[in-house]
Protein backbone atom coordinates (compact mmCIF):
# COMPACT_ATOMS: atom_id res chain seq x y z
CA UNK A 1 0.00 0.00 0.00
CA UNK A 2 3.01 2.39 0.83
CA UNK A 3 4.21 2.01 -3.08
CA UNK A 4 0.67 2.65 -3.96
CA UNK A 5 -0.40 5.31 -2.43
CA UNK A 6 3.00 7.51 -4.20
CA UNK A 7 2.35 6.60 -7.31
CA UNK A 8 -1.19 7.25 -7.48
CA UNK A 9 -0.55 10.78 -6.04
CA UNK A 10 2.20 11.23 -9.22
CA UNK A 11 -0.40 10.03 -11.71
CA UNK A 12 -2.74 12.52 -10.73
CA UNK A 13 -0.48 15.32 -10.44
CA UNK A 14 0.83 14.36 -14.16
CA UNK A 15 -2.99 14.00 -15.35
CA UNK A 16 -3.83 17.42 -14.11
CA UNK A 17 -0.70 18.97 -16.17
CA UNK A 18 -1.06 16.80 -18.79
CA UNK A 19 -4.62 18.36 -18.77
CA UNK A 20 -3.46 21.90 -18.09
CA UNK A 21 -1.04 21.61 -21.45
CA UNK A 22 -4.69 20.86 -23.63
CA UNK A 23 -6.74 23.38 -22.59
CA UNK A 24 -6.27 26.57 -25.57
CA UNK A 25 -5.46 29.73 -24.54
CA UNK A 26 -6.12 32.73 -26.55
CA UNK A 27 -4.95 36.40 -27.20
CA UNK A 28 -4.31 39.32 -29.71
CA UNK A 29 -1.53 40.39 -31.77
CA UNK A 30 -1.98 44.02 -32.78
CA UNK A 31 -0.72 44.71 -36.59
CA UNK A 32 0.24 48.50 -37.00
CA UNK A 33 2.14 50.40 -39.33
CA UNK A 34 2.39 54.38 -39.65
CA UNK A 35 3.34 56.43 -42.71
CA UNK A 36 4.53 60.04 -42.03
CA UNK A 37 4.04 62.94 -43.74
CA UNK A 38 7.19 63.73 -45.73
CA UNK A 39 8.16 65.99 -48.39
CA UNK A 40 11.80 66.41 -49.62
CA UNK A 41 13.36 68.79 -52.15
CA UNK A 42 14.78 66.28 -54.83
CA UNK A 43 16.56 68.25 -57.08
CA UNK A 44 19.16 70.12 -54.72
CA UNK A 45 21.39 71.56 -57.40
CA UNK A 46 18.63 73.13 -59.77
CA UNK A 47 19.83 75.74 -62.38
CA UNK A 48 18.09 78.78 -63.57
CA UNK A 49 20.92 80.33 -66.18
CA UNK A 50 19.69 83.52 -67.97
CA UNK A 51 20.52 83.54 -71.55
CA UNK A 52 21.68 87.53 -71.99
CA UNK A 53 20.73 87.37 -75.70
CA UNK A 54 17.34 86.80 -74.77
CA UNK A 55 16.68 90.63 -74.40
CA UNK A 56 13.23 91.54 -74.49
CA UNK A 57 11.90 94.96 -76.22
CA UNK A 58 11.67 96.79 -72.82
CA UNK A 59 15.79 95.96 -72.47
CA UNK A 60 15.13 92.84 -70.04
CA UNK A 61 16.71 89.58 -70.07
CA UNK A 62 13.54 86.79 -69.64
CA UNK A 63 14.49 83.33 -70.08
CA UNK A 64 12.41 80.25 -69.72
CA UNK A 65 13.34 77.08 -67.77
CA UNK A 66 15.74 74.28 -68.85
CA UNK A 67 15.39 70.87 -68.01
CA UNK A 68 17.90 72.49 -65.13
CA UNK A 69 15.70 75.06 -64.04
CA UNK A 70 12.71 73.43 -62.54
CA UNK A 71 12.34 72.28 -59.15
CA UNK A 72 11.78 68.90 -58.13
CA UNK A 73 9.42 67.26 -54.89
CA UNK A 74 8.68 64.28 -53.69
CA UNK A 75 5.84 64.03 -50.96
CA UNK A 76 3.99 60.94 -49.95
CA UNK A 77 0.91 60.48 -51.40
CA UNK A 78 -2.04 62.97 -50.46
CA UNK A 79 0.17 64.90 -48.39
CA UNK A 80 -0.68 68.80 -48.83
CA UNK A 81 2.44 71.03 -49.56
CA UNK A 82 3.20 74.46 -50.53
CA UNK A 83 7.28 75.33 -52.25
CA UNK A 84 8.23 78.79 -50.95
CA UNK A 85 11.27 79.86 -52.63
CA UNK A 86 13.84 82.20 -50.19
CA UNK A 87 14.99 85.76 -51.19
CA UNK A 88 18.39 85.34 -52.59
CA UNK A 89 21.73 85.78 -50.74
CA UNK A 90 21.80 89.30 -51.74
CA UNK A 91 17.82 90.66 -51.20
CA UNK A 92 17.80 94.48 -50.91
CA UNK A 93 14.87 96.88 -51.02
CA UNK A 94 12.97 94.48 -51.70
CA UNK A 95 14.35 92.67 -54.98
CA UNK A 96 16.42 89.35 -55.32
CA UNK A 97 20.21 90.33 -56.79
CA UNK A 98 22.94 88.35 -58.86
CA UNK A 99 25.94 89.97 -57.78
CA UNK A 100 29.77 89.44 -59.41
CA UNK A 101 32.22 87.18 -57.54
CA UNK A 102 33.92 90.52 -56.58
CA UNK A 103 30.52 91.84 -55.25
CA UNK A 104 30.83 95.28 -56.94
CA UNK A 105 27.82 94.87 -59.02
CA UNK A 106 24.03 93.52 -58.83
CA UNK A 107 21.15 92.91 -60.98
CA UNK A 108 17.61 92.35 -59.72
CA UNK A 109 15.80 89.89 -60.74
CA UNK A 110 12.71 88.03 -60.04
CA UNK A 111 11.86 84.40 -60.15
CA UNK A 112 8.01 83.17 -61.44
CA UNK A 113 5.93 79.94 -61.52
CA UNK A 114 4.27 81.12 -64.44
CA UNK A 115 5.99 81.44 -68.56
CA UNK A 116 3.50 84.05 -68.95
CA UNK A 117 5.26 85.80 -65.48
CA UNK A 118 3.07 87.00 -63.44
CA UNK A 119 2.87 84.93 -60.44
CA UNK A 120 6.08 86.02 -58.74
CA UNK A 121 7.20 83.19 -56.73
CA UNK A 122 7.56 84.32 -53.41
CA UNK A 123 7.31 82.66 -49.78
CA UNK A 124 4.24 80.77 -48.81
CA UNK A 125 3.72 83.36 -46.04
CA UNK A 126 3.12 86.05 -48.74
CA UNK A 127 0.98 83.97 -50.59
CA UNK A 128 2.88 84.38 -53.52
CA UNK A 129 3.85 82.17 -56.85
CA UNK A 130 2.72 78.53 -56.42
CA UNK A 131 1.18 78.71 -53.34
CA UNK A 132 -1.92 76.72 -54.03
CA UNK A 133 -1.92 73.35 -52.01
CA UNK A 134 0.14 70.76 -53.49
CA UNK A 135 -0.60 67.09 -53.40
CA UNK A 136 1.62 65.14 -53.28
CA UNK A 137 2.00 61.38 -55.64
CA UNK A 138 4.69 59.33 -53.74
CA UNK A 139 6.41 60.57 -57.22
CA UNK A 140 8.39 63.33 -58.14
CA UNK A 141 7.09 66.23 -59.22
CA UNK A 142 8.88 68.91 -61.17
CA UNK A 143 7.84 72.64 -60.79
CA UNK A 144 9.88 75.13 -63.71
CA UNK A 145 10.82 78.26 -62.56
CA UNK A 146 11.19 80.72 -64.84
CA UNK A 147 12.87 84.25 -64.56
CA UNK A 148 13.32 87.97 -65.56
CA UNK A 149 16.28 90.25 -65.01
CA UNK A 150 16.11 93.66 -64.49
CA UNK A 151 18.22 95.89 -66.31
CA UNK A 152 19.74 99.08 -64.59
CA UNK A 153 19.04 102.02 -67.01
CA UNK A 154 23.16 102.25 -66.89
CA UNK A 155 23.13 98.92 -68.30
CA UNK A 156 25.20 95.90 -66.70
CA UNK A 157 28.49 96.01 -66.25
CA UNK A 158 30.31 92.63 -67.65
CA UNK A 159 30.91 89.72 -65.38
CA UNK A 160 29.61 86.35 -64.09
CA UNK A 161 26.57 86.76 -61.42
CA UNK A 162 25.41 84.52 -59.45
CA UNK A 163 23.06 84.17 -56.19
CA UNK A 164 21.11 81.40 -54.25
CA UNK A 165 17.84 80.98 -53.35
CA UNK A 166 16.59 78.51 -50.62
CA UNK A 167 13.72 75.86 -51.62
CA UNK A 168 11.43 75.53 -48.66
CA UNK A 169 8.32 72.90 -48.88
CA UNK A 170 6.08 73.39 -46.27
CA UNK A 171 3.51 70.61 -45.31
């Protein structure tokens, strides 16, 4: 009876585990994933080069875009955006200037997102040049930018100008 009362205890104790191990239990697994909003400037070396014998009857130089001169976006998909475009390393009184490598001389110019030009393009806070909501494709998408210098009634004085403009895209 001593040998039989042990191992009646262990098979019990292994049927109630052994029953424990059948029994299902259940639970969740939570699948999430989360896009972002994001918009990037693609094109980061874009080129607007005026073509000085482009000179219209009023005695300004207006040149259209190259395949250089546009800007390029990429946004995800249905993600509203605006492109402001900065004033220029060398904004005075109110007008974006080339100036020479020596910086002795400046010509104004101004930068549109129209060929016709007259949407200047400007910041988005002075709702100004393409400034109507953007969607964005996941793709890129290329804006031109097309131009018009000013020239001083003096005329321009000879030399290579140059100036940069910062690409903003808000969203």
């Amino acid at each position: 009876m001593k040998i039989f009362v042990p191992v009646l205890a262990m098979s019990a104790l292994l049927a109630s585990t052994v029953a424990g191990w059948s029994a299902p239990a259940t639970g969740t697994l939570q699948v999430k994933l989360t896009i972002a909003k994001e918009c990037k400037v693609v094109s980061s070396n874009a080129i607007l080069t005026f073509d000085s014998t482009k000179v219209s009857a009023a005695g300004n130089i207006e040149d259209d875009t190259g395949k250089n001169g546009a800007i390029e976006v990429q946004c995800t998909r249905d993600t509203t955006y605006k492109i402001a475009l900065g004033e220029g390393e060398n904004y005075e009184n109110g007008s974006r200037r080339m100036k020479t490598a020596d910086g002795k001389n400046f010509v104004a110019y101004v930068l549109y997102s129209d060929s016709k030009r007259e949407r200047p393009w400007g910041s988005v806070d002075k709702a100004l040049g393409v400034n109507d909501p953007l969607t964005g494709t996941n793709a890129r998408q290329s804006y031109p930018v097309y131009g018009r210098v000013f020239m001083p009634k003096a005329g321009i004085a000879a030399g290579d100008y140059a100036d940069t403009v910062t690409v903003t895209v808000e969203f």
